[in-house]
N, C-alpha and C. Protein backbone atom coordinates (compact mmCIF):
# COMPACT_ATOMS: atom_id res chain seq x y z
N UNK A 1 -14.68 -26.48 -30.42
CA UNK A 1 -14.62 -25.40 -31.37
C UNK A 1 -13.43 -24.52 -31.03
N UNK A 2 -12.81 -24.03 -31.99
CA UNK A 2 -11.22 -23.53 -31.79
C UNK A 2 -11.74 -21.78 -32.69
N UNK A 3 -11.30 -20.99 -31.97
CA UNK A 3 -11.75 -19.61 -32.58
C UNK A 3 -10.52 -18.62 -32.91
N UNK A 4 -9.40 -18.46 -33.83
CA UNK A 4 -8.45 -17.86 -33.96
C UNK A 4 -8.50 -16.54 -34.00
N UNK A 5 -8.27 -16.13 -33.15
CA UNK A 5 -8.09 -14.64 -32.82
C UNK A 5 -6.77 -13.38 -32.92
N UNK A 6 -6.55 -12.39 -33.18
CA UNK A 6 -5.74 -11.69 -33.12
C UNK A 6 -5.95 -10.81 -31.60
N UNK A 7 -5.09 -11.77 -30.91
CA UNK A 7 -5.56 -10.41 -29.58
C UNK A 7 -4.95 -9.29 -29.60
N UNK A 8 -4.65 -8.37 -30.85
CA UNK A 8 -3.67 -6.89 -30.81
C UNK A 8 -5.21 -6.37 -31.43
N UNK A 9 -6.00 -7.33 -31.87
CA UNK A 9 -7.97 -6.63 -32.55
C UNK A 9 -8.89 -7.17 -31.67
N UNK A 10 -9.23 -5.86 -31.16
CA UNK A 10 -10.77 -5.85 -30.20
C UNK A 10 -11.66 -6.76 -31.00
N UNK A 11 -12.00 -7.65 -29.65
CA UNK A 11 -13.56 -7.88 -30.18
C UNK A 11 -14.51 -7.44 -30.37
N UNK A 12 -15.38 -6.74 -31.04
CA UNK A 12 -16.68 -6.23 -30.80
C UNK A 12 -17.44 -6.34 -30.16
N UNK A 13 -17.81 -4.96 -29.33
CA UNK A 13 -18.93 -5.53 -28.29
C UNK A 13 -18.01 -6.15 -27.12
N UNK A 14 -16.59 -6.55 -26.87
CA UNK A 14 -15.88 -6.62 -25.88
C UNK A 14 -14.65 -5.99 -25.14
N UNK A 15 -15.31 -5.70 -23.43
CA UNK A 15 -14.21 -5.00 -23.25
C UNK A 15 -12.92 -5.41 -22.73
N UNK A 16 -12.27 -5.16 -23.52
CA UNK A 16 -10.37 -5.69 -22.85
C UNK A 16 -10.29 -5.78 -21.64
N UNK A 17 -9.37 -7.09 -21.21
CA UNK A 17 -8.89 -7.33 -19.97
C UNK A 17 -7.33 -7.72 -20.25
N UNK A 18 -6.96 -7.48 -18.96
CA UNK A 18 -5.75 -7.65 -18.89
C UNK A 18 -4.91 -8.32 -17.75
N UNK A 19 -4.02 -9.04 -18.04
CA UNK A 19 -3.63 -10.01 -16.74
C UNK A 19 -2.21 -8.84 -16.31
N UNK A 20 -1.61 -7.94 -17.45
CA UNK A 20 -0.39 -7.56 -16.58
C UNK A 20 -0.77 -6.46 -17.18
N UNK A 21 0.13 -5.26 -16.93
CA UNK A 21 -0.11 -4.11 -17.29
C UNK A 21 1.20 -3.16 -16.47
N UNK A 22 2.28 -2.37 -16.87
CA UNK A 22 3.26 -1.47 -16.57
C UNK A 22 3.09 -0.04 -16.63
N UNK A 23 2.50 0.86 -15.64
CA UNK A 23 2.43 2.31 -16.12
C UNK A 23 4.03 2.72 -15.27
N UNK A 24 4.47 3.47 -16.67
CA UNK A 24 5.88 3.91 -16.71
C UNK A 24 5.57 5.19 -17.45
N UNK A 25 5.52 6.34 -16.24
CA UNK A 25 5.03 7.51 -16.82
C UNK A 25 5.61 8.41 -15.55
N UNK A 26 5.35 9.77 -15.82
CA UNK A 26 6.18 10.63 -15.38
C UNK A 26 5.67 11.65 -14.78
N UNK A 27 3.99 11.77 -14.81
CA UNK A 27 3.40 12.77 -14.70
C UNK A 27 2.74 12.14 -13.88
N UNK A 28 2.16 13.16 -13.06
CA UNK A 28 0.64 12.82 -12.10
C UNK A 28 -0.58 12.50 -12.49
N UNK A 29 -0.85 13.52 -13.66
CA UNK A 29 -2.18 13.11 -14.57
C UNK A 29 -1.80 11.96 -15.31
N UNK A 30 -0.78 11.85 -15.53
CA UNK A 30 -1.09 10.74 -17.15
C UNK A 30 -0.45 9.61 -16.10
N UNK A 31 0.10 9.85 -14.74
CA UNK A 31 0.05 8.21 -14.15
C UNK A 31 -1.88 7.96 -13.14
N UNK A 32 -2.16 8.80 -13.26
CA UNK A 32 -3.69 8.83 -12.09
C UNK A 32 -4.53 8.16 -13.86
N UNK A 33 -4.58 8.46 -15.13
CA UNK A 33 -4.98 8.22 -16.06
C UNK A 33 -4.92 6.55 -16.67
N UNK A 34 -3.58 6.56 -16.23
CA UNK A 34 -3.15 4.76 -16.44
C UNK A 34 -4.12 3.91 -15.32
N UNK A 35 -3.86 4.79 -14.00
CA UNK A 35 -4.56 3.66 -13.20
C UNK A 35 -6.05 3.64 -12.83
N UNK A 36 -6.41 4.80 -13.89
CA UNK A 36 -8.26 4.72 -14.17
C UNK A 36 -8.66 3.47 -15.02
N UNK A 37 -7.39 3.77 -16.34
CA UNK A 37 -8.04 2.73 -17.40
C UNK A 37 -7.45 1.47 -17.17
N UNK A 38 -6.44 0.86 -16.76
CA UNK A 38 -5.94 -0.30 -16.76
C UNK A 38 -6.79 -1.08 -15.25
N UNK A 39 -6.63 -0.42 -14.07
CA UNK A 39 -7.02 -1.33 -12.64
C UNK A 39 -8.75 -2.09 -12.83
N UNK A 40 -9.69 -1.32 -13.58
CA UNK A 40 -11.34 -1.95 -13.49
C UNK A 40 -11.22 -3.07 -14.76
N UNK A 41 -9.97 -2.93 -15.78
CA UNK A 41 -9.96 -4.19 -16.82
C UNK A 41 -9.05 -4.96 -16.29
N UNK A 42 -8.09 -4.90 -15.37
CA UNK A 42 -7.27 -5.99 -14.62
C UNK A 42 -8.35 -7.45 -14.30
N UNK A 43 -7.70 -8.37 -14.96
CA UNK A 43 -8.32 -9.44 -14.50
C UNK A 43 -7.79 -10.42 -12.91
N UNK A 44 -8.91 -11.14 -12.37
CA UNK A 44 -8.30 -11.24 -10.66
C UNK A 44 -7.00 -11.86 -11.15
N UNK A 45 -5.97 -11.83 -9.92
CA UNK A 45 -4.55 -12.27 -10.16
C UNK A 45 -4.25 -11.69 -11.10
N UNK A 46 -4.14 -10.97 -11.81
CA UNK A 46 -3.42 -9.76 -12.77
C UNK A 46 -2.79 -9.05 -11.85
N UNK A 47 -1.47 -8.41 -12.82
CA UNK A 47 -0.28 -7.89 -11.80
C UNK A 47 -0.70 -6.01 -12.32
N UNK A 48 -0.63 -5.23 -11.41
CA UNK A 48 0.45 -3.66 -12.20
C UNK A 48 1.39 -3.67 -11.70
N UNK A 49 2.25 -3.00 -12.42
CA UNK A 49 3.66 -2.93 -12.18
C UNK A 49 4.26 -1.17 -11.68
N UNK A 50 4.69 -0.80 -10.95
CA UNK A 50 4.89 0.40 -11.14
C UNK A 50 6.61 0.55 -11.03
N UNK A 51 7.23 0.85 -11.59
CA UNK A 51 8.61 0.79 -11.25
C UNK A 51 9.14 1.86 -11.18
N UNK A 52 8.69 3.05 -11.14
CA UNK A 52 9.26 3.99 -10.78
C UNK A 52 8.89 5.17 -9.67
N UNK A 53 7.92 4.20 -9.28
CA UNK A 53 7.39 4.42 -7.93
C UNK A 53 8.46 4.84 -6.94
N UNK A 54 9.67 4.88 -6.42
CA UNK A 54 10.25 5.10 -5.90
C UNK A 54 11.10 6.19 -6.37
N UNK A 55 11.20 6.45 -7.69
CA UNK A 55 12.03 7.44 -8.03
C UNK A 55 11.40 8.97 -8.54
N UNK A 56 9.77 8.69 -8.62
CA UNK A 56 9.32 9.77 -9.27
C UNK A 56 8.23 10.24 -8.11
N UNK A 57 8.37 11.55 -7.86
CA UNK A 57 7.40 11.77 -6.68
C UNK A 57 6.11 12.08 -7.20
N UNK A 58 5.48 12.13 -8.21
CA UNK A 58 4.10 12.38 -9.17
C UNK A 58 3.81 10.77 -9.07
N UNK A 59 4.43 9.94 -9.66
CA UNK A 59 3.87 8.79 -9.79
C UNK A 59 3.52 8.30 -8.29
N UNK A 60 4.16 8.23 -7.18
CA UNK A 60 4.31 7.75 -5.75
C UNK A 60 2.95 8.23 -5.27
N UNK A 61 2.55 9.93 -5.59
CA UNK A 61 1.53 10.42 -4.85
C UNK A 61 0.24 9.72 -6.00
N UNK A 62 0.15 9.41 -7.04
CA UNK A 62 -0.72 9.20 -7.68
C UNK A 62 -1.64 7.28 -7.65
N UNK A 63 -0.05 7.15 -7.31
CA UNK A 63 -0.53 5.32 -6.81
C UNK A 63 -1.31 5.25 -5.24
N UNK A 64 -0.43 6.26 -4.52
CA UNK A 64 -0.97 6.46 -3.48
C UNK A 64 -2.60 6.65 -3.26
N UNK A 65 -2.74 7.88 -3.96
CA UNK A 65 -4.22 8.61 -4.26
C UNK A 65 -5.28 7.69 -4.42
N UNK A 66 -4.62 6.54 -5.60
CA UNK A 66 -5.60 6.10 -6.68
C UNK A 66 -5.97 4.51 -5.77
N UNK A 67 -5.10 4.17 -4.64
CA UNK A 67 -5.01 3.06 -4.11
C UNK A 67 -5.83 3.27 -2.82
N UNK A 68 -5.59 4.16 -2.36
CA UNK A 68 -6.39 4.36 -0.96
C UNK A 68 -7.64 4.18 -0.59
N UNK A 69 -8.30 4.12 -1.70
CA UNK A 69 -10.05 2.97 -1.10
C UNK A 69 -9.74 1.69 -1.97
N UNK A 70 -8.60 1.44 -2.52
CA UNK A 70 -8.53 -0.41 -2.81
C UNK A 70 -8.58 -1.32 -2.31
N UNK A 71 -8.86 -2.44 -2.06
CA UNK A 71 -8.58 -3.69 -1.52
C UNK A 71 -7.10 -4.32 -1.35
N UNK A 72 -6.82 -3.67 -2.31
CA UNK A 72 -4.71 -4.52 -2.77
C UNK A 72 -3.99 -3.22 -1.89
N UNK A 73 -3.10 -3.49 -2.06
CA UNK A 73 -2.02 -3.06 -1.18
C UNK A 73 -0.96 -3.13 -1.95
N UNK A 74 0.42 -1.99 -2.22
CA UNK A 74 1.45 -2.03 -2.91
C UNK A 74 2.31 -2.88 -2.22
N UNK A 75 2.94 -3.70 -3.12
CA UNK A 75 3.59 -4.56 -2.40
C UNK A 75 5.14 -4.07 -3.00
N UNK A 76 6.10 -5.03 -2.82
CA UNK A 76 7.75 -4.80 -3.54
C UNK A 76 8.22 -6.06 -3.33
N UNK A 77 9.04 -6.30 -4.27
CA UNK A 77 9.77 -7.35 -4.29
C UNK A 77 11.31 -6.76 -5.04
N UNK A 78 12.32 -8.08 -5.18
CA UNK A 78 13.39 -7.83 -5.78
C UNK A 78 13.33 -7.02 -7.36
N UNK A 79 12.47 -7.39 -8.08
CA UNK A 79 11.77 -6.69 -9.16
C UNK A 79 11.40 -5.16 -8.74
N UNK A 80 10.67 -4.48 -8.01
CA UNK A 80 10.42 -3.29 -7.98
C UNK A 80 8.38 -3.79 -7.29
N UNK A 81 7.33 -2.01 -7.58
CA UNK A 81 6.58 -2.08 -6.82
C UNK A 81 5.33 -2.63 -7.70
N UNK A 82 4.18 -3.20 -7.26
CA UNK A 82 3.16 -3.74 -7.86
C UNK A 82 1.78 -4.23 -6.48
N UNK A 83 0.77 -4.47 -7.68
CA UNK A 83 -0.30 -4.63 -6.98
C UNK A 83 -0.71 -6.16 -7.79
N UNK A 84 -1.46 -7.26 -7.06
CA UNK A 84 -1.94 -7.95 -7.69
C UNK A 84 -3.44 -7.98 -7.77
N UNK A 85 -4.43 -7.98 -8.50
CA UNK A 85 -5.81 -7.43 -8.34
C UNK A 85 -6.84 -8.35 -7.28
N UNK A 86 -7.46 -7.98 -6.81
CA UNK A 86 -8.35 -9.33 -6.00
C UNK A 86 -9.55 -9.54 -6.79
């Protein structure tokens, strides 16, 4: 059975997951806000991305904050900083 879907329309009754996800934000609240709603719908092996983790000191303290009873660990690569979910 083949079920054609629009994944840009919720399913009913289901909650979104997500394999990648980029918070590119500027603020402390609205980056601590991204990583309320995006990290518990991350699916395992799903990436976040943070890339401006290094340049914005709100975002740095907020990944920090929001990571410190996680399991993952910020990692970096040639790309910039991220977490992959466990």
């Amino acid at each position: 059975m083949y079920i054609k879907h629009d994944s840009t329309i919720p399913i009913p009754g289901e909650e979104p997951a997500f394999s990648f996800a980029e918070i590119v934000v500027d603020k402390f609240r609205t980056a601590m806000a991204a990583w309320e709603y995006f990290y518990p719908k991350m699916l395992k092996g799903g990436s976040i991305t943070v890339p401006e983790y290094d340049s914005c000191v709100d975002i740095k303290r907020a990944t920090n904050e929001f990571l410190n009873d996680k399991p993952e660990k910020l990692e970096t690569n040639e790309n910039g900083w991220f977490i992959v979910k466990q």
